[in-house]
PDB file of N, CA and C in Angstrom:
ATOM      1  N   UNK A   1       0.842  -1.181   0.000  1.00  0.00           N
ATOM      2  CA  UNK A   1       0.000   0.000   0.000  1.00  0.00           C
ATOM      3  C   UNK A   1       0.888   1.246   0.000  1.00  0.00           C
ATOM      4  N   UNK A   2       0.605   2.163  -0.439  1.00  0.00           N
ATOM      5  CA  UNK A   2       1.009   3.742  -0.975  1.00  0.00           C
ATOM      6  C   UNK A   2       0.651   4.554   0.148  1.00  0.00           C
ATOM      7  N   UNK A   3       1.291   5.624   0.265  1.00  0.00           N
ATOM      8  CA  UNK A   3       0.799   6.402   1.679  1.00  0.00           C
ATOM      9  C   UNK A   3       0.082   8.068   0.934  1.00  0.00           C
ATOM     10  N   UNK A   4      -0.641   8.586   0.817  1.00  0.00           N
ATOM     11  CA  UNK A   4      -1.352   9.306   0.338  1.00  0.00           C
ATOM     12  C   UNK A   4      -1.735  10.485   1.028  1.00  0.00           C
ATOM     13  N   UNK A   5      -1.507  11.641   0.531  1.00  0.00           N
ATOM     14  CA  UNK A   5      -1.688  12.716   1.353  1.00  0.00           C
ATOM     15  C   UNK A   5      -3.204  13.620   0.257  1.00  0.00           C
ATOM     16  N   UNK A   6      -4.431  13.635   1.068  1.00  0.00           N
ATOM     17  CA  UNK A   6      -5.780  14.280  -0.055  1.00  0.00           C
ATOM     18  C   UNK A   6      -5.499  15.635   0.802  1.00  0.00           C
ATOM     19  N   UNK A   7      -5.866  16.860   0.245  1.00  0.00           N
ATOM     20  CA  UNK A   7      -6.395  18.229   0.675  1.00  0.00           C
ATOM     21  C   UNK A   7      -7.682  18.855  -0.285  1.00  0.00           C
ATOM     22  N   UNK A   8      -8.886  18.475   0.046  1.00  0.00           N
ATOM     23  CA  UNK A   8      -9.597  19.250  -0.296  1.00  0.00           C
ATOM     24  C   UNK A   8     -10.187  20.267   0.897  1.00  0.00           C
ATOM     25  N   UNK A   9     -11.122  21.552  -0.337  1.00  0.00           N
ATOM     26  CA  UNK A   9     -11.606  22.821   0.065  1.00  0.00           C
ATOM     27  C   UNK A   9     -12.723  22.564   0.116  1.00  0.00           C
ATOM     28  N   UNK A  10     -13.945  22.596   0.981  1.00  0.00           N
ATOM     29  CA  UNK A  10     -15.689  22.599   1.161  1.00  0.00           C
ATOM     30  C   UNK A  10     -15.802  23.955   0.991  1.00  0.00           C
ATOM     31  N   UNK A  11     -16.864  24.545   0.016  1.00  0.00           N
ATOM     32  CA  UNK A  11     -17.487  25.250  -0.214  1.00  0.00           C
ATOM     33  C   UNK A  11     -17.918  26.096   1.230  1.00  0.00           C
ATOM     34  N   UNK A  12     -17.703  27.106   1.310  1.00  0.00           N
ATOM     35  CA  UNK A  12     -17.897  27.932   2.887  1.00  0.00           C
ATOM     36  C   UNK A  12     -19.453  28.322   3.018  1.00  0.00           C
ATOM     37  N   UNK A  13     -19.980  28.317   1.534  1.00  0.00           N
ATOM     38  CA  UNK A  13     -21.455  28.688   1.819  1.00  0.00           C
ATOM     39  C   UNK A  13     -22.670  27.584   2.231  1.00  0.00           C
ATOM     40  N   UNK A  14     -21.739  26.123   2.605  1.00  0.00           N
ATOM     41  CA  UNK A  14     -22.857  25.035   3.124  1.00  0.00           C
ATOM     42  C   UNK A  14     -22.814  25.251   4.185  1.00  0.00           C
ATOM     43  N   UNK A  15     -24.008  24.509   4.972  1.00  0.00           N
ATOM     44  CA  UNK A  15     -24.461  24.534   6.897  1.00  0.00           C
ATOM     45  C   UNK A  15     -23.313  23.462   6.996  1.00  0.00           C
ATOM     46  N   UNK A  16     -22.854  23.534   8.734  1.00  0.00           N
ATOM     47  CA  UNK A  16     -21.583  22.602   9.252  1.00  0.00           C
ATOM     48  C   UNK A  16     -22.113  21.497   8.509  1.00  0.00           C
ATOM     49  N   UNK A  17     -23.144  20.572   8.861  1.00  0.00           N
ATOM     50  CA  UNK A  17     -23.995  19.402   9.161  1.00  0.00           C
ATOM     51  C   UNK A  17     -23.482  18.929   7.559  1.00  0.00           C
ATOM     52  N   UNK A  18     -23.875  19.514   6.412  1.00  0.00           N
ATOM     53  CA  UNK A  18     -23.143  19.105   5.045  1.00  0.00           C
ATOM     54  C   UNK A  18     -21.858  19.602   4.930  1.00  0.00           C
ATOM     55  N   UNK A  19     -21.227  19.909   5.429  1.00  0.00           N
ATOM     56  CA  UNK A  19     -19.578  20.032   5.457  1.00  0.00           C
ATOM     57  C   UNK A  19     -19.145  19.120   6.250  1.00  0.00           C
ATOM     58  N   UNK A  20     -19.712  18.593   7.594  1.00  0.00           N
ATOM     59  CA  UNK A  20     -19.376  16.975   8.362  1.00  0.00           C
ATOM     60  C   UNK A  20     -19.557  15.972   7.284  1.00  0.00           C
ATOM     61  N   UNK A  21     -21.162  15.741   6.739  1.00  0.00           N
ATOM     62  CA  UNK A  21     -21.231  14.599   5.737  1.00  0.00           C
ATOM     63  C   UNK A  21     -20.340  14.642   4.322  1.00  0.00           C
ATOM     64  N   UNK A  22     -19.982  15.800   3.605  1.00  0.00           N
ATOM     65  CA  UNK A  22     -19.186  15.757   2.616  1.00  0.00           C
ATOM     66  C   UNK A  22     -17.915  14.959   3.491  1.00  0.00           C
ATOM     67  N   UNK A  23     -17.101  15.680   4.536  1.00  0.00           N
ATOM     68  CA  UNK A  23     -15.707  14.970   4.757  1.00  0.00           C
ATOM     69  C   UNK A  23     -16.195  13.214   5.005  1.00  0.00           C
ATOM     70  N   UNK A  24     -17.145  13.305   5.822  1.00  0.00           N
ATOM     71  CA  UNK A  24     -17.986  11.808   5.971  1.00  0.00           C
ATOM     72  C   UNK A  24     -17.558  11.351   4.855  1.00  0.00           C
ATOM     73  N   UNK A  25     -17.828  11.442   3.236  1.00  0.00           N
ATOM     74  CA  UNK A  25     -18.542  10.908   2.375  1.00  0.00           C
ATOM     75  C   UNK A  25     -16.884  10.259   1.943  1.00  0.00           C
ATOM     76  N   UNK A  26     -16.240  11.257   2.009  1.00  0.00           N
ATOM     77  CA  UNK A  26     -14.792  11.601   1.383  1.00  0.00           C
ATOM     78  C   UNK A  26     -13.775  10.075   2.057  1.00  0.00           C
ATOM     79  N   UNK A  27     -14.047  10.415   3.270  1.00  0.00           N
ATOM     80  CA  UNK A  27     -13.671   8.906   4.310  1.00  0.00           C
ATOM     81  C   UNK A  27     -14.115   7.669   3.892  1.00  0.00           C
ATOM     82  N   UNK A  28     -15.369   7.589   3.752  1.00  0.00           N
ATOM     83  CA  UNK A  28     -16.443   6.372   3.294  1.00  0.00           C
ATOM     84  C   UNK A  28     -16.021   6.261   1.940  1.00  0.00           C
ATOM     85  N   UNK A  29     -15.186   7.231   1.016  1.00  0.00           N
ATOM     86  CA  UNK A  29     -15.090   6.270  -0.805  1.00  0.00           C
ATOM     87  C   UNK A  29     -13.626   6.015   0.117  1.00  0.00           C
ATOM     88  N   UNK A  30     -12.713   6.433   0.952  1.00  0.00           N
ATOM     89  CA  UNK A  30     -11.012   6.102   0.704  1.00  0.00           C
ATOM     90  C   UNK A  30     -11.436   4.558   1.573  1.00  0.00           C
ATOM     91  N   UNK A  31     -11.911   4.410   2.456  1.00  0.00           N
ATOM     92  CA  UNK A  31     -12.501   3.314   3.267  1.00  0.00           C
ATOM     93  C   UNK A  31     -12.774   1.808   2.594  1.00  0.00           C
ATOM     94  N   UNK A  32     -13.028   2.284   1.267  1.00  0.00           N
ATOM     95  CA  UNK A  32     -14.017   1.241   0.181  1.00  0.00           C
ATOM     96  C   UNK A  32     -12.380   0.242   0.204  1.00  0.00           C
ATOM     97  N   UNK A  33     -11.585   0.497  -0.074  1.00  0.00           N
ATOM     98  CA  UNK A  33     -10.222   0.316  -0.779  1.00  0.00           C
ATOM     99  C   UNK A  33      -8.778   0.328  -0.344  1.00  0.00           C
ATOM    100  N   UNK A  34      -9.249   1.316   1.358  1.00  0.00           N
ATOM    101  CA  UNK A  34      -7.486   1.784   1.606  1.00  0.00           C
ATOM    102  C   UNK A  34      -8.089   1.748   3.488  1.00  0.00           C
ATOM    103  N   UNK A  35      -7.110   2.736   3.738  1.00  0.00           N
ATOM    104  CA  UNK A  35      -6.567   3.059   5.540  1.00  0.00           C
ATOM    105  C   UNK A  35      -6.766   4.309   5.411  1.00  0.00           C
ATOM    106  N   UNK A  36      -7.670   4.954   6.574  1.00  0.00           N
ATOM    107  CA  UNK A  36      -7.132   6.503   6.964  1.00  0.00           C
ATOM    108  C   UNK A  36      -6.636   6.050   8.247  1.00  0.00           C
ATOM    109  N   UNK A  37      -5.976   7.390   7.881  1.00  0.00           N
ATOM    110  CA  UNK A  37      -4.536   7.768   8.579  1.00  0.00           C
ATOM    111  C   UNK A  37      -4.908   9.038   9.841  1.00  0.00           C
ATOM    112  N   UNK A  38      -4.303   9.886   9.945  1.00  0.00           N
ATOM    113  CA  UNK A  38      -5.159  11.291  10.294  1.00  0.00           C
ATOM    114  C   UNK A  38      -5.826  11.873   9.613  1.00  0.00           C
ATOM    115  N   UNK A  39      -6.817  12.606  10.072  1.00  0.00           N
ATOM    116  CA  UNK A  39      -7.742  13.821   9.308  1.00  0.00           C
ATOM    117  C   UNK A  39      -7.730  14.767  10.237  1.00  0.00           C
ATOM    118  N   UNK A  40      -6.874  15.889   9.633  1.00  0.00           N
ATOM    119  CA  UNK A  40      -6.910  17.219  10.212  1.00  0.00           C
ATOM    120  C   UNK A  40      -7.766  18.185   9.657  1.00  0.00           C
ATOM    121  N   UNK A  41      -9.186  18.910   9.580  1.00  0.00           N
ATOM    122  CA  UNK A  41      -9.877  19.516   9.695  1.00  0.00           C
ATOM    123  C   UNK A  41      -9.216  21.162  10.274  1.00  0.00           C
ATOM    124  N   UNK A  42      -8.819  21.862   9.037  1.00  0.00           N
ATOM    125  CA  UNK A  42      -8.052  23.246   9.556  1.00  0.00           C
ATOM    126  C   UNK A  42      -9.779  23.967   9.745  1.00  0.00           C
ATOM    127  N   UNK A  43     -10.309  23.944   8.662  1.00  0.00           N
ATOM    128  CA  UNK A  43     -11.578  25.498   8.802  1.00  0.00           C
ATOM    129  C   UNK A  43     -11.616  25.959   8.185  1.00  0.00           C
ATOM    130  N   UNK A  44     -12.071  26.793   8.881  1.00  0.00           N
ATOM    131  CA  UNK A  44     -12.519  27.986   7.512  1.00  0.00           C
ATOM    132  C   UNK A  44     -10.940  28.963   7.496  1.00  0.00           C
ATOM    133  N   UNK A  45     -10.341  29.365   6.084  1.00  0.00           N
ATOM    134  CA  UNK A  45      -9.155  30.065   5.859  1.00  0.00           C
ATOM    135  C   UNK A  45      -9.679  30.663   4.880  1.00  0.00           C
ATOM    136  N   UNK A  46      -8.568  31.722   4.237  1.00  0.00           N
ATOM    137  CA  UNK A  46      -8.655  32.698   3.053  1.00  0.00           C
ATOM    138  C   UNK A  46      -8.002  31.744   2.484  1.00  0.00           C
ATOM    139  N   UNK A  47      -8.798  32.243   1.453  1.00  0.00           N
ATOM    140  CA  UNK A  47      -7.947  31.500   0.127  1.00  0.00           C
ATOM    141  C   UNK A  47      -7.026  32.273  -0.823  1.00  0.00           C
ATOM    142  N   UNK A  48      -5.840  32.105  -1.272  1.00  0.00           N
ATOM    143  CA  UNK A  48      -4.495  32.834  -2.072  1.00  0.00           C
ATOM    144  C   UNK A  48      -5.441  33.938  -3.175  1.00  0.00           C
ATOM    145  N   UNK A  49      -6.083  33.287  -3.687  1.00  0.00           N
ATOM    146  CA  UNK A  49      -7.164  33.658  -4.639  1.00  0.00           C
ATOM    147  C   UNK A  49      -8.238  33.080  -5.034  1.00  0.00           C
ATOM    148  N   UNK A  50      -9.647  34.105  -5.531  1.00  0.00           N
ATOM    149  CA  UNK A  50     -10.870  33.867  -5.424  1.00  0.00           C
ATOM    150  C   UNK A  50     -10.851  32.651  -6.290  1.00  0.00           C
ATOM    151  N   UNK A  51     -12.057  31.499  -5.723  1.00  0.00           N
ATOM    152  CA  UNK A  51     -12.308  30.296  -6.576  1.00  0.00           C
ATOM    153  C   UNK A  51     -13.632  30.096  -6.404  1.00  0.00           C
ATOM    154  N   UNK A  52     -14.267  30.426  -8.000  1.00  0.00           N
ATOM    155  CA  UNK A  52     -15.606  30.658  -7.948  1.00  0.00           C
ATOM    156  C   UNK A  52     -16.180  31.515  -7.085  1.00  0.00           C
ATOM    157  N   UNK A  53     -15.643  32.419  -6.937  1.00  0.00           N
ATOM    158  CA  UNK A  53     -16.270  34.206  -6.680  1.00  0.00           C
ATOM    159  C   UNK A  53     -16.116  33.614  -5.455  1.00  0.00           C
ATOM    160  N   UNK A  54     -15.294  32.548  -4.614  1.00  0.00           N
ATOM    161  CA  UNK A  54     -15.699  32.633  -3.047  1.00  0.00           C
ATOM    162  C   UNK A  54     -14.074  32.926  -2.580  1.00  0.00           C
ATOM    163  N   UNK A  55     -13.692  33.567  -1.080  1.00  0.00           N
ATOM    164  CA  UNK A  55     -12.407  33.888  -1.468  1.00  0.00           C
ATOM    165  C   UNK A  55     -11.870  33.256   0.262  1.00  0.00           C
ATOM    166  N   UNK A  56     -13.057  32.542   0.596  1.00  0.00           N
ATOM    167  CA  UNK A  56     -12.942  31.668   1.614  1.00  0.00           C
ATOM    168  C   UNK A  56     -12.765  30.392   1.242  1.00  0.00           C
ATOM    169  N   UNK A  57     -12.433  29.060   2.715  1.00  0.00           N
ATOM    170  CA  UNK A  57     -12.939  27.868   1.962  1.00  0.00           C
ATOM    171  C   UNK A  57     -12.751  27.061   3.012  1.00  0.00           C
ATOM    172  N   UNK A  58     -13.322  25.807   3.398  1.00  0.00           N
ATOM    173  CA  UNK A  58     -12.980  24.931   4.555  1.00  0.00           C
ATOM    174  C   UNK A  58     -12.206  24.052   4.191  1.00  0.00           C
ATOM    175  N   UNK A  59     -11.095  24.381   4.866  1.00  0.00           N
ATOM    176  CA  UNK A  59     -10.169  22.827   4.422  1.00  0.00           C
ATOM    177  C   UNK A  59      -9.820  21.951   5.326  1.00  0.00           C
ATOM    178  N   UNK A  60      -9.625  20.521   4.330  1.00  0.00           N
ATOM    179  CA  UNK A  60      -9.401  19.319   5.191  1.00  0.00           C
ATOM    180  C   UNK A  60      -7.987  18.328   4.901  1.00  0.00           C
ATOM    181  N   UNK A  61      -7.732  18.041   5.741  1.00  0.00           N
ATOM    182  CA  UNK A  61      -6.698  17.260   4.946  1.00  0.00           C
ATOM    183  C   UNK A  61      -6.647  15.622   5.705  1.00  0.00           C
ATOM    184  N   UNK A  62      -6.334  14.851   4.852  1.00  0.00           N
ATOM    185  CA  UNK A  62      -6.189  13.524   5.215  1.00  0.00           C
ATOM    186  C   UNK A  62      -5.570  12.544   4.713  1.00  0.00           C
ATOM    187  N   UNK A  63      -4.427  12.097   5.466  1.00  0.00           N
ATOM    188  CA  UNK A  63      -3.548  11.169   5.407  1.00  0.00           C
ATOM    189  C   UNK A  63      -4.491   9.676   5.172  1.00  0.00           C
ATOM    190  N   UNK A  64      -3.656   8.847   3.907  1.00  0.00           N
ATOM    191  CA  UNK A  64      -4.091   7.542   3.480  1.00  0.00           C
ATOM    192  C   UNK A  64      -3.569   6.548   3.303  1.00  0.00           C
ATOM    193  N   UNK A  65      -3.596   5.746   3.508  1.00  0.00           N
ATOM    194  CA  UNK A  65      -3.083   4.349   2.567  1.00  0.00           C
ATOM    195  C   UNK A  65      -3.596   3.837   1.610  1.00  0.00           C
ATOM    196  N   UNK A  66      -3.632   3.125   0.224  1.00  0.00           N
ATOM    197  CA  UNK A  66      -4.287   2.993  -0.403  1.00  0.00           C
ATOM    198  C   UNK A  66      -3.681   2.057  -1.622  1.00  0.00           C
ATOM    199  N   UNK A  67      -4.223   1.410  -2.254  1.00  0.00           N
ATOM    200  CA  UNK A  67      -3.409   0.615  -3.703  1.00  0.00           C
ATOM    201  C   UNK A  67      -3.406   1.995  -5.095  1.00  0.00           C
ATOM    202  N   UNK A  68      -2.744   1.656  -6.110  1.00  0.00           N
ATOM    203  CA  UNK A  68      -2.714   3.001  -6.613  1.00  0.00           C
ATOM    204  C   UNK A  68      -3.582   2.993  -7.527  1.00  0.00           C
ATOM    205  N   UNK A  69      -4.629   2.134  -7.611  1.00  0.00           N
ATOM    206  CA  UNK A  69      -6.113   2.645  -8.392  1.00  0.00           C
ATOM    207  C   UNK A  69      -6.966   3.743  -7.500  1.00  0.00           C
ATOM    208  N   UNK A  70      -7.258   3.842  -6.116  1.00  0.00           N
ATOM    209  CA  UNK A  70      -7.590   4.373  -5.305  1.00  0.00           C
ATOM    210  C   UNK A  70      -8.018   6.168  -5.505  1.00  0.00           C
ATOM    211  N   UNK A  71      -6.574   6.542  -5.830  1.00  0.00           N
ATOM    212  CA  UNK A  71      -6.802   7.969  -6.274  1.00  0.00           C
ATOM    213  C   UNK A  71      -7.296   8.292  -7.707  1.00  0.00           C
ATOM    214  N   UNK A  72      -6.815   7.760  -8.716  1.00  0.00           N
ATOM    215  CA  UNK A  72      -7.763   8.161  -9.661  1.00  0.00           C
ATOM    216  C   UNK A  72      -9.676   7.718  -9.548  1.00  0.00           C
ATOM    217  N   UNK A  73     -10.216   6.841  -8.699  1.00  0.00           N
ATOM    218  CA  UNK A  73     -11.296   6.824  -8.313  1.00  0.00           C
ATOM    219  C   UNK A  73     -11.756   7.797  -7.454  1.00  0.00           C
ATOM    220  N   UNK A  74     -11.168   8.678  -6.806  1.00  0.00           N
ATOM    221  CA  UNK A  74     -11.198   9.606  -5.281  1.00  0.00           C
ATOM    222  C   UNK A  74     -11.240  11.005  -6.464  1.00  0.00           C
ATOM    223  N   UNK A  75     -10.266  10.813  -7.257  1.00  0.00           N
ATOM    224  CA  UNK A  75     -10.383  12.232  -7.982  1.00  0.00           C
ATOM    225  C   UNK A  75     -11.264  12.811  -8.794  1.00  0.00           C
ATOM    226  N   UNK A  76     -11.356  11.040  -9.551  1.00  0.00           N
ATOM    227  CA  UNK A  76     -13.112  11.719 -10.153  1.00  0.00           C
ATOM    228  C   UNK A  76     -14.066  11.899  -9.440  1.00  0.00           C
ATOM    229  N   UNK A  77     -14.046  11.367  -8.424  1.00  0.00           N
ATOM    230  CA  UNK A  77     -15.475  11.490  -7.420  1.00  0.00           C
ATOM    231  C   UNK A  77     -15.779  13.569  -7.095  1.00  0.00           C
ATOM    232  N   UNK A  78     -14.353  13.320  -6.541  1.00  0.00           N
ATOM    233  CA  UNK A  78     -13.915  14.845  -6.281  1.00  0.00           C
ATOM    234  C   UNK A  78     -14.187  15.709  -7.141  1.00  0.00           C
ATOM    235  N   UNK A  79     -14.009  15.468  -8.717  1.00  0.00           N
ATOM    236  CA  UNK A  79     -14.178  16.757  -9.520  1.00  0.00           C
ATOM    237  C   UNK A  79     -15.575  16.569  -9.748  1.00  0.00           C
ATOM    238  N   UNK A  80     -16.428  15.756  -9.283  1.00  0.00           N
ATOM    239  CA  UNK A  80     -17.958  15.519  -9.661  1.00  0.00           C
ATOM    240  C   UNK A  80     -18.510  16.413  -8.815  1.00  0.00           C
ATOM    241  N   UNK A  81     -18.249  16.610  -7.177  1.00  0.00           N
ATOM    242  CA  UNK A  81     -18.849  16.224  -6.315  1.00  0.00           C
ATOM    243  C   UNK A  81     -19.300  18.516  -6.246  1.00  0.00           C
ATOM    244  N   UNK A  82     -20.289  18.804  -5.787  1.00  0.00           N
ATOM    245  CA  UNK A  82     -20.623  20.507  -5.785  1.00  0.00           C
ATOM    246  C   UNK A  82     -20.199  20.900  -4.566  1.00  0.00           C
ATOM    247  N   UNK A  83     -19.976  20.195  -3.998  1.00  0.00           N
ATOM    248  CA  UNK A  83     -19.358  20.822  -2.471  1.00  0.00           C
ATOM    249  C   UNK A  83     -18.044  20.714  -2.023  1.00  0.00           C
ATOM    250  N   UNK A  84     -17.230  20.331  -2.952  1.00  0.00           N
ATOM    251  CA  UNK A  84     -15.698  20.266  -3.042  1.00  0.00           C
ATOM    252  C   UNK A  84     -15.323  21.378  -4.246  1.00  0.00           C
ATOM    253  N   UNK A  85     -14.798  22.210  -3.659  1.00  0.00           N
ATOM    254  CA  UNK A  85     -14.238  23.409  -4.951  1.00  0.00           C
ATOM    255  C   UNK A  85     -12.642  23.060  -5.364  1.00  0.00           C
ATOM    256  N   UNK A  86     -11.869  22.585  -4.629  1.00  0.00           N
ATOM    257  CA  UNK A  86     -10.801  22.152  -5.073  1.00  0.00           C
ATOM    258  C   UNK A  86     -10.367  21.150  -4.161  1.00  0.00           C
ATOM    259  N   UNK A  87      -9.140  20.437  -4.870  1.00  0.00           N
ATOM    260  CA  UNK A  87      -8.698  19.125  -4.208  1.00  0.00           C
ATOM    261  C   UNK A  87      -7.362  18.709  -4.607  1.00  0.00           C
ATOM    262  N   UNK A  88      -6.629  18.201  -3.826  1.00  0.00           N
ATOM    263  CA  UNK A  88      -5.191  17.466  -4.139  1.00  0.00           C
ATOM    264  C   UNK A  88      -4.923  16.270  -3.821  1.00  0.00           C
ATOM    265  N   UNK A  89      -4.398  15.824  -4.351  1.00  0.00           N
ATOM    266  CA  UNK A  89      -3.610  14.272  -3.805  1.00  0.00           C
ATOM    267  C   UNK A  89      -2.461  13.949  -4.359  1.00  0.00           C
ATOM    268  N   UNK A  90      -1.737  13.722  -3.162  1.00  0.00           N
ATOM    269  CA  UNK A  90      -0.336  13.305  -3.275  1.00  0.00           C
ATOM    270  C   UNK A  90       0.598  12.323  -2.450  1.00  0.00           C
ATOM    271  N   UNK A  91       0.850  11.493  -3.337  1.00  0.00           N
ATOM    272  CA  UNK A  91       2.214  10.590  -3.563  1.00  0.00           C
ATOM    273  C   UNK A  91       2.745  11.010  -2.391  1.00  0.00           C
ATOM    274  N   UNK A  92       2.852  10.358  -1.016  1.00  0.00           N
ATOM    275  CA  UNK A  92       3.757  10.642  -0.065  1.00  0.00           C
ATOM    276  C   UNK A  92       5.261   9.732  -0.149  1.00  0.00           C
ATOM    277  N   UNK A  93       4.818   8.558  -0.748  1.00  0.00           N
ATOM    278  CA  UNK A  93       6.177   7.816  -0.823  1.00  0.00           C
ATOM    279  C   UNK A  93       6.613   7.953  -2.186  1.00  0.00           C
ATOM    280  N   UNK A  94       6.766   8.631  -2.956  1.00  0.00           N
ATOM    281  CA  UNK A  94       7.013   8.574  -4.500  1.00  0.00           C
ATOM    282  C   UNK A  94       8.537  10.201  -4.114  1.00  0.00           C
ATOM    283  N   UNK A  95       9.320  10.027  -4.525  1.00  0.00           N
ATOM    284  CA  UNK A  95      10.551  11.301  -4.927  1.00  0.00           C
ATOM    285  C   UNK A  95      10.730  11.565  -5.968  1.00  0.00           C
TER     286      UNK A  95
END
């Protein structure tokens, strides 16, 4: 297994309750397939620059384990999903 570092942004204009179930949801696809690791939950921050007219954003981050089909399944989910405005994943054991 691969060690995996995700950072996505929740949309700042949802209620907590769908910003818990989005990270929920986010846990429940890496779960299907892999290990979480930590999930650090920073908040609400500014963002470098506006994304989609919002210039806030809640971010999360969470450490994974996973086989390496894992993330390209996590990423499309991610670019589908309306309550994720942006997202990363990265290769923790890869140089």
């Amino acid at each position: 297994m691969i060690n995996y570092e995700l950072m996505f942004i929740i949309d700042p204009t949802l209620e907590d309750d769908k910003k818990d179930a989005t990270v929920e949801a986010v846990k429940g696809i890496i779960e299907t397939e892999g290990e979480i690791g930590n999930v650090d939950v920073w908040g609400m921050k500014k963002l470098a620059y506006p994304i989609q007219k919002k210039t806030e954003g809640y971010y999360v981050v969470v450490e994974f384990k996973a086989q390496p089909t894992l993330p390209a399944e996590l990423d499309r989910r991610l670019k589908i999903s309306d309550n994720v405005i942006r997202h990363m994943i990265i290769n923790k054991d890869e140089k």
